[in-house]
PDB file of N, CA and C in Angstrom:
ATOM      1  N   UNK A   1      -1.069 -42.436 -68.505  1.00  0.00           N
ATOM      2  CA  UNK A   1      -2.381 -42.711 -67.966  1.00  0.00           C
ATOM      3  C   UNK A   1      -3.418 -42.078 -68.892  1.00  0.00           C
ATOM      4  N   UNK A   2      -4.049 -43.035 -69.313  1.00  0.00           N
ATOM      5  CA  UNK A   2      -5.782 -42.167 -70.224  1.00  0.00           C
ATOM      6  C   UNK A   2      -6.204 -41.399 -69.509  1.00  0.00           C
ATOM      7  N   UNK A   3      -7.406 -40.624 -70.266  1.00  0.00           N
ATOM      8  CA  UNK A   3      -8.040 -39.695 -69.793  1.00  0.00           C
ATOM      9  C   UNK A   3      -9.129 -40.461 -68.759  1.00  0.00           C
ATOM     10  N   UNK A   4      -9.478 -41.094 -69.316  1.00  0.00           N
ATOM     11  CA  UNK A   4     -10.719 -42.283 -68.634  1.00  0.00           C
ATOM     12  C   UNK A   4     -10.173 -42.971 -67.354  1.00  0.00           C
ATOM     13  N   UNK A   5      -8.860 -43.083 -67.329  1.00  0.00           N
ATOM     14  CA  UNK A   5      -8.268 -43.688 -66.167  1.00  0.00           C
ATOM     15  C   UNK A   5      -7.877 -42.385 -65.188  1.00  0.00           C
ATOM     16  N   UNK A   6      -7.182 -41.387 -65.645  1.00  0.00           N
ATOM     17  CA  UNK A   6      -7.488 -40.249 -64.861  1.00  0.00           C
ATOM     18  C   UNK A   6      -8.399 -40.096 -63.979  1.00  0.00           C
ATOM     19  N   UNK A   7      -9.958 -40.057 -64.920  1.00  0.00           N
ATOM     20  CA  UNK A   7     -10.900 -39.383 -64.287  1.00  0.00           C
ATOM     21  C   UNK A   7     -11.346 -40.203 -63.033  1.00  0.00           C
ATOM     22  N   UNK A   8     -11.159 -41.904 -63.179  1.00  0.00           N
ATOM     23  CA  UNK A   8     -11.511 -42.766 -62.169  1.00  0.00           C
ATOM     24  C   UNK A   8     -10.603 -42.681 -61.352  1.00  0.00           C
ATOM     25  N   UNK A   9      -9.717 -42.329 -61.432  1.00  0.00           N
ATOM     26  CA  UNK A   9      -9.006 -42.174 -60.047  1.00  0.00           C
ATOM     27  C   UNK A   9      -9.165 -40.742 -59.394  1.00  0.00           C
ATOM     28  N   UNK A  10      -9.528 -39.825 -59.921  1.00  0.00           N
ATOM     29  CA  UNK A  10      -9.915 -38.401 -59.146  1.00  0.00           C
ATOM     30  C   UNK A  10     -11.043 -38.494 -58.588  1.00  0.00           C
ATOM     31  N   UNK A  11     -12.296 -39.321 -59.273  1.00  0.00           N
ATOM     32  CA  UNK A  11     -13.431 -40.016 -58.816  1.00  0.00           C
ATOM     33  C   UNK A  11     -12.923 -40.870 -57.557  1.00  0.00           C
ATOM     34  N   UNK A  12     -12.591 -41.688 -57.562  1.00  0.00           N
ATOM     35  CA  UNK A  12     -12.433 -42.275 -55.923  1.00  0.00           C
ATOM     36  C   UNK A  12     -11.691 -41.700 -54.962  1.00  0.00           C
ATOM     37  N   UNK A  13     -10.572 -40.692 -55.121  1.00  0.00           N
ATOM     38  CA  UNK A  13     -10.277 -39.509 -54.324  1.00  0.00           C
ATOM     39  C   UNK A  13     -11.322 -39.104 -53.645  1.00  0.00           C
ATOM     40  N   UNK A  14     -12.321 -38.596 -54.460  1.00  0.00           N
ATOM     41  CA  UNK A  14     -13.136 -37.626 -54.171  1.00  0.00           C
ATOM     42  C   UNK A  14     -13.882 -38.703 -53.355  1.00  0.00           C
ATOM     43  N   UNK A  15     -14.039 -39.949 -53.496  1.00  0.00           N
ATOM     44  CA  UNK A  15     -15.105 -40.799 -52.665  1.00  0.00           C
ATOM     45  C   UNK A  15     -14.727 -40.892 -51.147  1.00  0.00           C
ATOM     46  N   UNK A  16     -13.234 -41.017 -51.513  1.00  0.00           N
ATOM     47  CA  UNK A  16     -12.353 -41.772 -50.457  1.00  0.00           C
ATOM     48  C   UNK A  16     -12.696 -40.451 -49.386  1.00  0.00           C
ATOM     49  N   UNK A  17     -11.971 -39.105 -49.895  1.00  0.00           N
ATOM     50  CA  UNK A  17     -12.538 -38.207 -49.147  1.00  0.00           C
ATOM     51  C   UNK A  17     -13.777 -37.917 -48.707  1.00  0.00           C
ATOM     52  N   UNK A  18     -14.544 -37.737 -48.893  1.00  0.00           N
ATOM     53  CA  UNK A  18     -16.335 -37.697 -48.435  1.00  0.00           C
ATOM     54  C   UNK A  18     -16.020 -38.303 -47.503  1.00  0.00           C
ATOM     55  N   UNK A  19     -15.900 -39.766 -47.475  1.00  0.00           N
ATOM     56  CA  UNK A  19     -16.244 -40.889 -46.235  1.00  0.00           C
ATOM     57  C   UNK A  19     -15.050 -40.859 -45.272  1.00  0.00           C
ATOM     58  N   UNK A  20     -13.588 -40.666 -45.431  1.00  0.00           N
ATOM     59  CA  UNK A  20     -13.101 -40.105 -44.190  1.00  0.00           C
ATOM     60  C   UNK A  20     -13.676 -38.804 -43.403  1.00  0.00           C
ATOM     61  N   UNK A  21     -14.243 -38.147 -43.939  1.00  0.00           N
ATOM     62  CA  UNK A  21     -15.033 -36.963 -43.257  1.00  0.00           C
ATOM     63  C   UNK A  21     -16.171 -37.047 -42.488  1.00  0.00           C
ATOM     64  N   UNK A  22     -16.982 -38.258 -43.311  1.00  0.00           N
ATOM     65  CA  UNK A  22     -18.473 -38.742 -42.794  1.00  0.00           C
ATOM     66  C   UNK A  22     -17.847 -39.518 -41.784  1.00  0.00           C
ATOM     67  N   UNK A  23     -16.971 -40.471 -41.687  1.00  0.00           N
ATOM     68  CA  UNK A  23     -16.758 -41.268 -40.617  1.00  0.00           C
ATOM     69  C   UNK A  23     -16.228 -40.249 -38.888  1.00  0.00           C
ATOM     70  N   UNK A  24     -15.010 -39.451 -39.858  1.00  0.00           N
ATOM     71  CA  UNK A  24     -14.488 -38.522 -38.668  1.00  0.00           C
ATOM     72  C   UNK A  24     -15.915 -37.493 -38.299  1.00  0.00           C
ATOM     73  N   UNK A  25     -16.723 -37.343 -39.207  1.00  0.00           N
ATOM     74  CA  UNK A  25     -17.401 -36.834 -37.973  1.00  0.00           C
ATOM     75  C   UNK A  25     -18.632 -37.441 -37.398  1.00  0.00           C
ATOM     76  N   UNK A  26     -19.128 -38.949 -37.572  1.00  0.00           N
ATOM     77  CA  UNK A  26     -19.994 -39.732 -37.104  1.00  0.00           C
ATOM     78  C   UNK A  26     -19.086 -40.398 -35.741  1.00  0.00           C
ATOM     79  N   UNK A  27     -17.757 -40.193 -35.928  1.00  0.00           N
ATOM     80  CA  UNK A  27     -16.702 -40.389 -34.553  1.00  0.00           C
ATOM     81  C   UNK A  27     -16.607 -39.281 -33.320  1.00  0.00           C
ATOM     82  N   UNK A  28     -16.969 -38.048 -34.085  1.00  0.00           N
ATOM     83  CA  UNK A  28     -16.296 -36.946 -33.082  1.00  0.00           C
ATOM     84  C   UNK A  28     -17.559 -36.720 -32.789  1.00  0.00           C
ATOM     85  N   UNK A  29     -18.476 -36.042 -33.711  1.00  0.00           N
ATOM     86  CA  UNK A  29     -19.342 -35.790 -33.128  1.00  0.00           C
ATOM     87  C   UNK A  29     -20.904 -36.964 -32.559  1.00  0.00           C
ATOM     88  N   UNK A  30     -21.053 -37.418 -33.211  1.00  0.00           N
ATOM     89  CA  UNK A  30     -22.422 -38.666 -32.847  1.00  0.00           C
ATOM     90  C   UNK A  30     -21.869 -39.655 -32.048  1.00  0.00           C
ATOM     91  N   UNK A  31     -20.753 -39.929 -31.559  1.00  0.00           N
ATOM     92  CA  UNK A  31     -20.363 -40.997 -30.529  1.00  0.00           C
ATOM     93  C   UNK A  31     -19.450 -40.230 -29.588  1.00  0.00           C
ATOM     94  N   UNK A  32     -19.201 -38.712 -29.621  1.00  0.00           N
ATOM     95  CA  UNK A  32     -18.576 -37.842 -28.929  1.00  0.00           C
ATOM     96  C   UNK A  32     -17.401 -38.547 -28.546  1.00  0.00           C
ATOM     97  N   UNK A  33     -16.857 -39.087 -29.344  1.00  0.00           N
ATOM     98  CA  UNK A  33     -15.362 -39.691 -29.288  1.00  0.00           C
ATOM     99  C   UNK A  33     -15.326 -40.805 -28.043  1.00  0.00           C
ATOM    100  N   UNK A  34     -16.571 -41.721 -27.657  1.00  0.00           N
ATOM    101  CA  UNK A  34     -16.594 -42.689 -26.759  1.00  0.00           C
ATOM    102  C   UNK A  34     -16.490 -43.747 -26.930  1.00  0.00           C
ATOM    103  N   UNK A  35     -15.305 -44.800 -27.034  1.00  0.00           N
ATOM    104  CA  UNK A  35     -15.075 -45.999 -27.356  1.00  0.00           C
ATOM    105  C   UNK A  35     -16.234 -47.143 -27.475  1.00  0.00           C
ATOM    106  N   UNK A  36     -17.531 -46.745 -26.723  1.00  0.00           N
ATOM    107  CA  UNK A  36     -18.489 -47.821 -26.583  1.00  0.00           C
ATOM    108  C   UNK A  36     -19.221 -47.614 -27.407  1.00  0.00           C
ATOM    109  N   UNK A  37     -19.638 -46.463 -28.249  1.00  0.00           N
ATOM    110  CA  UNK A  37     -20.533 -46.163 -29.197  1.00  0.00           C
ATOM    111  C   UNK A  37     -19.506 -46.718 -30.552  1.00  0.00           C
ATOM    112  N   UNK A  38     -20.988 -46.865 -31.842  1.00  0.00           N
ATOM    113  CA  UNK A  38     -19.928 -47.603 -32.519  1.00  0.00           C
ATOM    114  C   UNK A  38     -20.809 -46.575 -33.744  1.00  0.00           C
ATOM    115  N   UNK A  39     -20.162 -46.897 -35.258  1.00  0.00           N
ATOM    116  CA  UNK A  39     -20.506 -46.052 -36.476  1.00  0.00           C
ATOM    117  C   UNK A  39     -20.752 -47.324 -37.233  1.00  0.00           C
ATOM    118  N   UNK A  40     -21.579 -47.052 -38.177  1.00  0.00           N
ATOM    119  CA  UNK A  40     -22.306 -47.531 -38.692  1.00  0.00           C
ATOM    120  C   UNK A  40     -21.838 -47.249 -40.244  1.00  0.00           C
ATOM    121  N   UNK A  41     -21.237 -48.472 -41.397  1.00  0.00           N
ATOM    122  CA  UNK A  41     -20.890 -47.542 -42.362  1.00  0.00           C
ATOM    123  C   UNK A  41     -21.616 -48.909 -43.369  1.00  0.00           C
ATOM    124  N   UNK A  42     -21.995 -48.882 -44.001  1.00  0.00           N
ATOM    125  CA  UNK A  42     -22.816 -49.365 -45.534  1.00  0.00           C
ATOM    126  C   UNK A  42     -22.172 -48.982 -47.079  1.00  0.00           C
ATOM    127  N   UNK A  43     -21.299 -49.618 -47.804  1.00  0.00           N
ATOM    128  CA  UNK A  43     -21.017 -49.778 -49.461  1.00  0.00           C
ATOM    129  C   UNK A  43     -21.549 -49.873 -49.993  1.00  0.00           C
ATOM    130  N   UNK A  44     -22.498 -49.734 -51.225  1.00  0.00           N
ATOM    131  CA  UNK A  44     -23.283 -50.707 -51.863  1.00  0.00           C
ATOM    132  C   UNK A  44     -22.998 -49.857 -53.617  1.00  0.00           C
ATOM    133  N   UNK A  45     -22.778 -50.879 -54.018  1.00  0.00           N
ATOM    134  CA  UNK A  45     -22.191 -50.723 -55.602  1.00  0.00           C
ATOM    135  C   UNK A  45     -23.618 -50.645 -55.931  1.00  0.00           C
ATOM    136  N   UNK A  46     -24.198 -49.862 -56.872  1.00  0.00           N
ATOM    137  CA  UNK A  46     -25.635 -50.233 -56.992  1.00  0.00           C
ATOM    138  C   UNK A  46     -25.659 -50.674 -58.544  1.00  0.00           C
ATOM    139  N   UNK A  47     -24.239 -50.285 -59.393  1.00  0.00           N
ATOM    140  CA  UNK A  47     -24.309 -51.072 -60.525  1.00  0.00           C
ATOM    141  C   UNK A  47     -22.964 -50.345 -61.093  1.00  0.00           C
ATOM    142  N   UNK A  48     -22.568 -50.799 -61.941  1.00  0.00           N
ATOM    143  CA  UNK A  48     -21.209 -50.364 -62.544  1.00  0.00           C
ATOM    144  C   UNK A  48     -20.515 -48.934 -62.331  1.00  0.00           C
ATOM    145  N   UNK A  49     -21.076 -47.911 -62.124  1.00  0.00           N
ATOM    146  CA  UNK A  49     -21.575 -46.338 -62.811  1.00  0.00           C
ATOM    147  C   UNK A  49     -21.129 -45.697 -61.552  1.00  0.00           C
ATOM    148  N   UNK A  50     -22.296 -46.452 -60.787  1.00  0.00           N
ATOM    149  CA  UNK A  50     -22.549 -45.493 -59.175  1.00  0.00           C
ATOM    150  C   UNK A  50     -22.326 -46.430 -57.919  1.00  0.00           C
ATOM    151  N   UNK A  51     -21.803 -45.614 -56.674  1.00  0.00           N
ATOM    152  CA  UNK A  51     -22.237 -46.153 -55.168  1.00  0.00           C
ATOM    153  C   UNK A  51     -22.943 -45.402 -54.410  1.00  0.00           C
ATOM    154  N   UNK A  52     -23.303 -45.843 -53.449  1.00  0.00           N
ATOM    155  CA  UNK A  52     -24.080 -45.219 -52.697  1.00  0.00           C
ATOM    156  C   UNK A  52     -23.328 -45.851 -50.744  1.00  0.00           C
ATOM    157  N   UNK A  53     -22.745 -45.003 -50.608  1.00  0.00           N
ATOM    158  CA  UNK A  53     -22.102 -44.951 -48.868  1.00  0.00           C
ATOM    159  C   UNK A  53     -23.525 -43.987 -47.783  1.00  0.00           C
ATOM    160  N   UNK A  54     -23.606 -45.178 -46.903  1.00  0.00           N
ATOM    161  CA  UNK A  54     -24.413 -44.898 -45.864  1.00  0.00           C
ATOM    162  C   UNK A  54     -23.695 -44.982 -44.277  1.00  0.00           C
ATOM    163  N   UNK A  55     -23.312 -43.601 -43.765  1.00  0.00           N
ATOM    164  CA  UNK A  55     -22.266 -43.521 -42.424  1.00  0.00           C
ATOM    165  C   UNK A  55     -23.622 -43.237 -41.599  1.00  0.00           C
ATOM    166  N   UNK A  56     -24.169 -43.774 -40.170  1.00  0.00           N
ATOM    167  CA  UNK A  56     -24.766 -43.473 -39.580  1.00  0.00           C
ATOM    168  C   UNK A  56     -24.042 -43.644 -38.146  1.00  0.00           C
ATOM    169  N   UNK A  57     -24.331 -43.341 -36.956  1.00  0.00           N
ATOM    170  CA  UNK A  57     -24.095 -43.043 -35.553  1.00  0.00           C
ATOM    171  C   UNK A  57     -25.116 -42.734 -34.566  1.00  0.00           C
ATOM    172  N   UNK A  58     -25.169 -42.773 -33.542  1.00  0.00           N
ATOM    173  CA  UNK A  58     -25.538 -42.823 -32.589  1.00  0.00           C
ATOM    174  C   UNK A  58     -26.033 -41.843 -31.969  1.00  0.00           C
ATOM    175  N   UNK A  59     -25.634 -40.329 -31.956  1.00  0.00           N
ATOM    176  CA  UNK A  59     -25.656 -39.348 -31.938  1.00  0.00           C
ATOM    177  C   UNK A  59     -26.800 -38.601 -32.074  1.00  0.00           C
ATOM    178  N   UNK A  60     -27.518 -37.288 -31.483  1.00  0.00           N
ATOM    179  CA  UNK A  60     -28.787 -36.512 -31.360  1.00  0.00           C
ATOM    180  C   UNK A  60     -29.050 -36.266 -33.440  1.00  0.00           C
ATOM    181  N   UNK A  61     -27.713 -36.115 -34.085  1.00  0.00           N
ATOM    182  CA  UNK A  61     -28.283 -35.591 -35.320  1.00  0.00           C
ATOM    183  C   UNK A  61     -27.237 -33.970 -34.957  1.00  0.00           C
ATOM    184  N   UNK A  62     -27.652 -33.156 -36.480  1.00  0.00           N
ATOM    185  CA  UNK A  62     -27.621 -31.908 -36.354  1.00  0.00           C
ATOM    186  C   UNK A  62     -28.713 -31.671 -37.259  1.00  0.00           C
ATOM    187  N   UNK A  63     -28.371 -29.824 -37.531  1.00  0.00           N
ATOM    188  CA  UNK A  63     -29.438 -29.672 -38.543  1.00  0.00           C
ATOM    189  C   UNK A  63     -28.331 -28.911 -39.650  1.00  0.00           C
ATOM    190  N   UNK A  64     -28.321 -29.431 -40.841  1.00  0.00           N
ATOM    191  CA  UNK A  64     -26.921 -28.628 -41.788  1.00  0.00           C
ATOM    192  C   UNK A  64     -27.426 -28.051 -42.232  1.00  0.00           C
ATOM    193  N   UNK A  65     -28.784 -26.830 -42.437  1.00  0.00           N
ATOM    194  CA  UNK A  65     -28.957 -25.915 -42.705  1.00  0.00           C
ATOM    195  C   UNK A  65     -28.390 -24.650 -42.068  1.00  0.00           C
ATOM    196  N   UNK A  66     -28.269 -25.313 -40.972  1.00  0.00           N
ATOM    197  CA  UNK A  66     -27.455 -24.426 -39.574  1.00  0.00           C
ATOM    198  C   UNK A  66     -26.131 -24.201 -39.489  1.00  0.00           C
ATOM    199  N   UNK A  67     -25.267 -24.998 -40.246  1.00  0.00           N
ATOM    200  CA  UNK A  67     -23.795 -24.986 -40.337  1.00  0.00           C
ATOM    201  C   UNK A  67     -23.228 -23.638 -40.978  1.00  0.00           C
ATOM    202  N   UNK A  68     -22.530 -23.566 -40.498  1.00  0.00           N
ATOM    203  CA  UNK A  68     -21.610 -22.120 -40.856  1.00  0.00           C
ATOM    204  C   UNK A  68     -20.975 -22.317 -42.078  1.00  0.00           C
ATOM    205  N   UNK A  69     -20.979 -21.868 -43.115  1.00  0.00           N
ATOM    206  CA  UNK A  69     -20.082 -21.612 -44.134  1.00  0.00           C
ATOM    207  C   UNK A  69     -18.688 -21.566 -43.979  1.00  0.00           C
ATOM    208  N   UNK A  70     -17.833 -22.155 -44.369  1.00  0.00           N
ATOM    209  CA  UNK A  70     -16.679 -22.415 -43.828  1.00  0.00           C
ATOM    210  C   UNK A  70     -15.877 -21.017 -44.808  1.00  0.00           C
ATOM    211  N   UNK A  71     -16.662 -20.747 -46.122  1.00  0.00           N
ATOM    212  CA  UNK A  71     -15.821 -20.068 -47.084  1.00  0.00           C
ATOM    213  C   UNK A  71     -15.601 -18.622 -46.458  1.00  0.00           C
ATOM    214  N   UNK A  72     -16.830 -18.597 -45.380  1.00  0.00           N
ATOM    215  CA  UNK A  72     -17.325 -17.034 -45.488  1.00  0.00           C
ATOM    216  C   UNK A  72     -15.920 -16.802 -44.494  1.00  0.00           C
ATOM    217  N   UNK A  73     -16.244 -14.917 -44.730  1.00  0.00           N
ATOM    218  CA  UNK A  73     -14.850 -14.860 -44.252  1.00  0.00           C
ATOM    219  C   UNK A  73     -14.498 -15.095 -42.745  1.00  0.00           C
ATOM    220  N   UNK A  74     -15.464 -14.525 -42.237  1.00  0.00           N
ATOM    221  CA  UNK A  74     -15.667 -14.874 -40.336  1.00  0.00           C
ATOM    222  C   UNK A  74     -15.114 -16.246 -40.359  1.00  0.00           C
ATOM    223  N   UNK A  75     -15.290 -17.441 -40.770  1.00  0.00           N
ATOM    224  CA  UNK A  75     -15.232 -18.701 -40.542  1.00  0.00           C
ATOM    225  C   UNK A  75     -13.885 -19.381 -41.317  1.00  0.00           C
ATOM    226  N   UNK A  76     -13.382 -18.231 -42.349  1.00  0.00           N
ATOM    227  CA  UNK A  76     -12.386 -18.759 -43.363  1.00  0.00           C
ATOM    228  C   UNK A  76     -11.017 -19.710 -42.491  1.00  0.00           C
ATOM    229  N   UNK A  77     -10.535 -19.187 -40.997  1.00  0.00           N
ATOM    230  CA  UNK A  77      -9.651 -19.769 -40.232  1.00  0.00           C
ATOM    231  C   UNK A  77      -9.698 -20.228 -39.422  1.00  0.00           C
ATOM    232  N   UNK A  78     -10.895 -20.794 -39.310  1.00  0.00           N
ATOM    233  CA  UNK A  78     -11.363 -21.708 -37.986  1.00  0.00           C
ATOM    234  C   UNK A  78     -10.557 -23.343 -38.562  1.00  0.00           C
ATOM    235  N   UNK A  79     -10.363 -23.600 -37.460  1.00  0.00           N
ATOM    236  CA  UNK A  79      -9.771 -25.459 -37.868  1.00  0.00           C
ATOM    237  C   UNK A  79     -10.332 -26.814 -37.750  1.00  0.00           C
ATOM    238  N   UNK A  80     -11.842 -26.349 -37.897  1.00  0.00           N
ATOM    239  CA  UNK A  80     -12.831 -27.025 -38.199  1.00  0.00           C
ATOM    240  C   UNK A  80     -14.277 -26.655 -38.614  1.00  0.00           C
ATOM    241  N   UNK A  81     -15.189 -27.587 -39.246  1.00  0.00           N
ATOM    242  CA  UNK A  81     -16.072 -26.896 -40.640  1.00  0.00           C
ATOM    243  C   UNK A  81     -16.558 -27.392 -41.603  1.00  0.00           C
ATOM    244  N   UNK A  82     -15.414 -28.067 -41.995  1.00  0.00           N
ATOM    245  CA  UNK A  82     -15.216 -28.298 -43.470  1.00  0.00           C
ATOM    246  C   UNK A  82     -15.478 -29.726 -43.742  1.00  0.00           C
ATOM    247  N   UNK A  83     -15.855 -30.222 -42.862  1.00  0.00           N
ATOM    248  CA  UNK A  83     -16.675 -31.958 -43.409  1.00  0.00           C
ATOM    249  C   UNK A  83     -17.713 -31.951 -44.667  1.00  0.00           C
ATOM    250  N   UNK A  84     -18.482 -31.362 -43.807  1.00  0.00           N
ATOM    251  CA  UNK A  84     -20.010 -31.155 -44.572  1.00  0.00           C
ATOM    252  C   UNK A  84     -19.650 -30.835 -45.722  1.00  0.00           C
ATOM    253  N   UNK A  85     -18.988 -29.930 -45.952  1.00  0.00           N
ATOM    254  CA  UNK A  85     -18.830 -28.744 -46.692  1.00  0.00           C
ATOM    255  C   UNK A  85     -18.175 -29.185 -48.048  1.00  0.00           C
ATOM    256  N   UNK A  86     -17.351 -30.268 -47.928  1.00  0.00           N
ATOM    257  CA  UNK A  86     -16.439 -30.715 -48.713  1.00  0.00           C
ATOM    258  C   UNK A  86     -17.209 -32.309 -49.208  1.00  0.00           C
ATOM    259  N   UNK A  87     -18.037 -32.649 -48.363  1.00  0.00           N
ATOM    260  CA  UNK A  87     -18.805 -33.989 -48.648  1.00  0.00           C
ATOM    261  C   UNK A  87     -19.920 -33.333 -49.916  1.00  0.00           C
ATOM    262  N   UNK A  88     -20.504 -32.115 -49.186  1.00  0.00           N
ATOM    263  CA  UNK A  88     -21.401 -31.630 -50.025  1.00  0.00           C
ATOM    264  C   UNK A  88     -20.839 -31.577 -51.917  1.00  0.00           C
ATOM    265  N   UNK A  89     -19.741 -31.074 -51.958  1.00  0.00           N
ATOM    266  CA  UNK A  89     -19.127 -30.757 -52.977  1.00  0.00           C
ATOM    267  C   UNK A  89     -18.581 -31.703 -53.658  1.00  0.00           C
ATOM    268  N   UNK A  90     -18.054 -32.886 -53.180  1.00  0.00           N
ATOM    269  CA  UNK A  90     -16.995 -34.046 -53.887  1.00  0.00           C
ATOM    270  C   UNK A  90     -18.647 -35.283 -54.173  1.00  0.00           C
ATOM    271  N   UNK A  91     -19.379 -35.407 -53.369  1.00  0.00           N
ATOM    272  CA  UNK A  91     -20.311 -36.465 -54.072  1.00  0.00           C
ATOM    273  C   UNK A  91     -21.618 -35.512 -54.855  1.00  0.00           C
ATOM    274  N   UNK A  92     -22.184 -36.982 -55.509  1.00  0.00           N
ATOM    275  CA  UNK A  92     -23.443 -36.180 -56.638  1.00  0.00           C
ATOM    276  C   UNK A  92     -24.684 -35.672 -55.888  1.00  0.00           C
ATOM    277  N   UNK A  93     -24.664 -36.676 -54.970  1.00  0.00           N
ATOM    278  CA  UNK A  93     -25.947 -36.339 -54.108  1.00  0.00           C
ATOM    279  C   UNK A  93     -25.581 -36.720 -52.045  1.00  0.00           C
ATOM    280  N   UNK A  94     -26.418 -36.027 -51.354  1.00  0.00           N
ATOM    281  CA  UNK A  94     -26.133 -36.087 -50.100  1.00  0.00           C
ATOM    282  C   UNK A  94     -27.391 -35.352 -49.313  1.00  0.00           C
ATOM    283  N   UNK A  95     -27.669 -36.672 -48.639  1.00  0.00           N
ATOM    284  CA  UNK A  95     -29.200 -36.415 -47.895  1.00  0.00           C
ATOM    285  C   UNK A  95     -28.480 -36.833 -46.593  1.00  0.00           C
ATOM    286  N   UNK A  96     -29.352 -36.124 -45.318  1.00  0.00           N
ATOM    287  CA  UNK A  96     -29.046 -36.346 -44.108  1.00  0.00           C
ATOM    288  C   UNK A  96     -30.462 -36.614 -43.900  1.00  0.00           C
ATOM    289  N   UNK A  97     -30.700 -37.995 -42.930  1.00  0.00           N
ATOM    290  CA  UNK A  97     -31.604 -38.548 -42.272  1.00  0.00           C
ATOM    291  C   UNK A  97     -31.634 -38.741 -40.723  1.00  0.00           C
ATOM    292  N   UNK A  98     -32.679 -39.456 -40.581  1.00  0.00           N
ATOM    293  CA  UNK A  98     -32.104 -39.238 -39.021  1.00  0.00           C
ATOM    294  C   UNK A  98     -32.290 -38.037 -38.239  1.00  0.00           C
ATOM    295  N   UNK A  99     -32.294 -37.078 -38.892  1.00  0.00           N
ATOM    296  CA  UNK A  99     -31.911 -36.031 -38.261  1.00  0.00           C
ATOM    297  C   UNK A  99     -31.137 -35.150 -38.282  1.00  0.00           C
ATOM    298  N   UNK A 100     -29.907 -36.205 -39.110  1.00  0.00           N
ATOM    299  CA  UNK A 100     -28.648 -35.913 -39.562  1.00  0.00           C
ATOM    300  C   UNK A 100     -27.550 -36.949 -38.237  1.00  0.00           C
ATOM    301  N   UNK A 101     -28.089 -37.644 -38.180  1.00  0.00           N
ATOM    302  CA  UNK A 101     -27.485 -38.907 -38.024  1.00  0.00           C
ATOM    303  C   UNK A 101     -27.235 -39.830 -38.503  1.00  0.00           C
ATOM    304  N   UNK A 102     -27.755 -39.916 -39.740  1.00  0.00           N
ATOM    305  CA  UNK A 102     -27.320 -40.679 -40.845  1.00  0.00           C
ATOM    306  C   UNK A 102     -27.293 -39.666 -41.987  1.00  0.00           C
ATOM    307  N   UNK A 103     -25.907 -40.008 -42.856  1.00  0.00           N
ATOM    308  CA  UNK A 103     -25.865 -39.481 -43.643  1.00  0.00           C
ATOM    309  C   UNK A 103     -26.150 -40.587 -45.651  1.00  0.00           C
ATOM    310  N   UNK A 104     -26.488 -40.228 -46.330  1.00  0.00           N
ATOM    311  CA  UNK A 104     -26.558 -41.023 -47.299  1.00  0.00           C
ATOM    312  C   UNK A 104     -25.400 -40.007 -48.550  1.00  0.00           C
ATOM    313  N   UNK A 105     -24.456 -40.908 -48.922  1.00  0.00           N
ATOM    314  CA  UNK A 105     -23.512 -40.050 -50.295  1.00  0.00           C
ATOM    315  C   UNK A 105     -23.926 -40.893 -51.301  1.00  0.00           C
ATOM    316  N   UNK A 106     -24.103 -40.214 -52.541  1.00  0.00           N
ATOM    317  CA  UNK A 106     -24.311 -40.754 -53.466  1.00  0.00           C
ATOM    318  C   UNK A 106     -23.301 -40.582 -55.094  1.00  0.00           C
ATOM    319  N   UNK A 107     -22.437 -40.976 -55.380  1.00  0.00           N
ATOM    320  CA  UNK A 107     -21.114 -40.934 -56.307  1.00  0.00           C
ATOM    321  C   UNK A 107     -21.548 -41.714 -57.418  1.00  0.00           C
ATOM    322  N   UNK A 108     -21.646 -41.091 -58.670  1.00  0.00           N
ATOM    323  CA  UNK A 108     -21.689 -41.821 -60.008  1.00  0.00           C
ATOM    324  C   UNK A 108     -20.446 -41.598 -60.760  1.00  0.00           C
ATOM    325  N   UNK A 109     -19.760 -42.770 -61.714  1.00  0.00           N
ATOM    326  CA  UNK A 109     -18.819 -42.604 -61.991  1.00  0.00           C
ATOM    327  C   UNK A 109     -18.509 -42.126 -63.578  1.00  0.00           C
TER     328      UNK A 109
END
């Protein structure tokens, strides 16, 4: 495997992950796990390079300035946390709207 082919596949890892996280938590938390509420998810290739994934829900929002550090040590063994935390880190850019009911990821390749 090239280096170039490598890197695109650790690149969509990293995508694939973000958006199982954004989804699991636009499920658990913004539709509080209620079959009638639904999630809201948006692809959009915006050109060869980059995408841009838009997960939104139903949900009050949070505020992720407020989120606990998952690294710190108080929080290091809790068994949940680590959405944000790991979305923050694997895409290039990540705005919460809404309120934080919608989230926007932004991945260049």
């Amino acid at each position: 495997m090239t280096a170039v082919r490598s890197h695109a596949k650790a690149k969509e890892l990293e995508i694939e992950t973000a958006l199982r996280e954004a989804l699991a938590n636009a499920i658990r938390h913004g539709c509080s796990d209620d079959p009638t509420k639904y999630v809201q998810c948006s692809v959009v290739f915006e050109d060869s390079r980059s995408v841009l994934i838009v997960v939104s829900d139903p949900g009050p929002g949070f505020n992720s300035s407020q989120l606990a550090d998952p690294t710190d040590g108080e929080h290091l063994y809790e068994n949940h946390g680590r959405g944000i935390y790991l979305i923050n880190h694997l895409m290039d850019e990540v705005q919460f709207k809404r309120g934080g009911a919608e989230i926007h990821m932004r991945s260049r390749f």
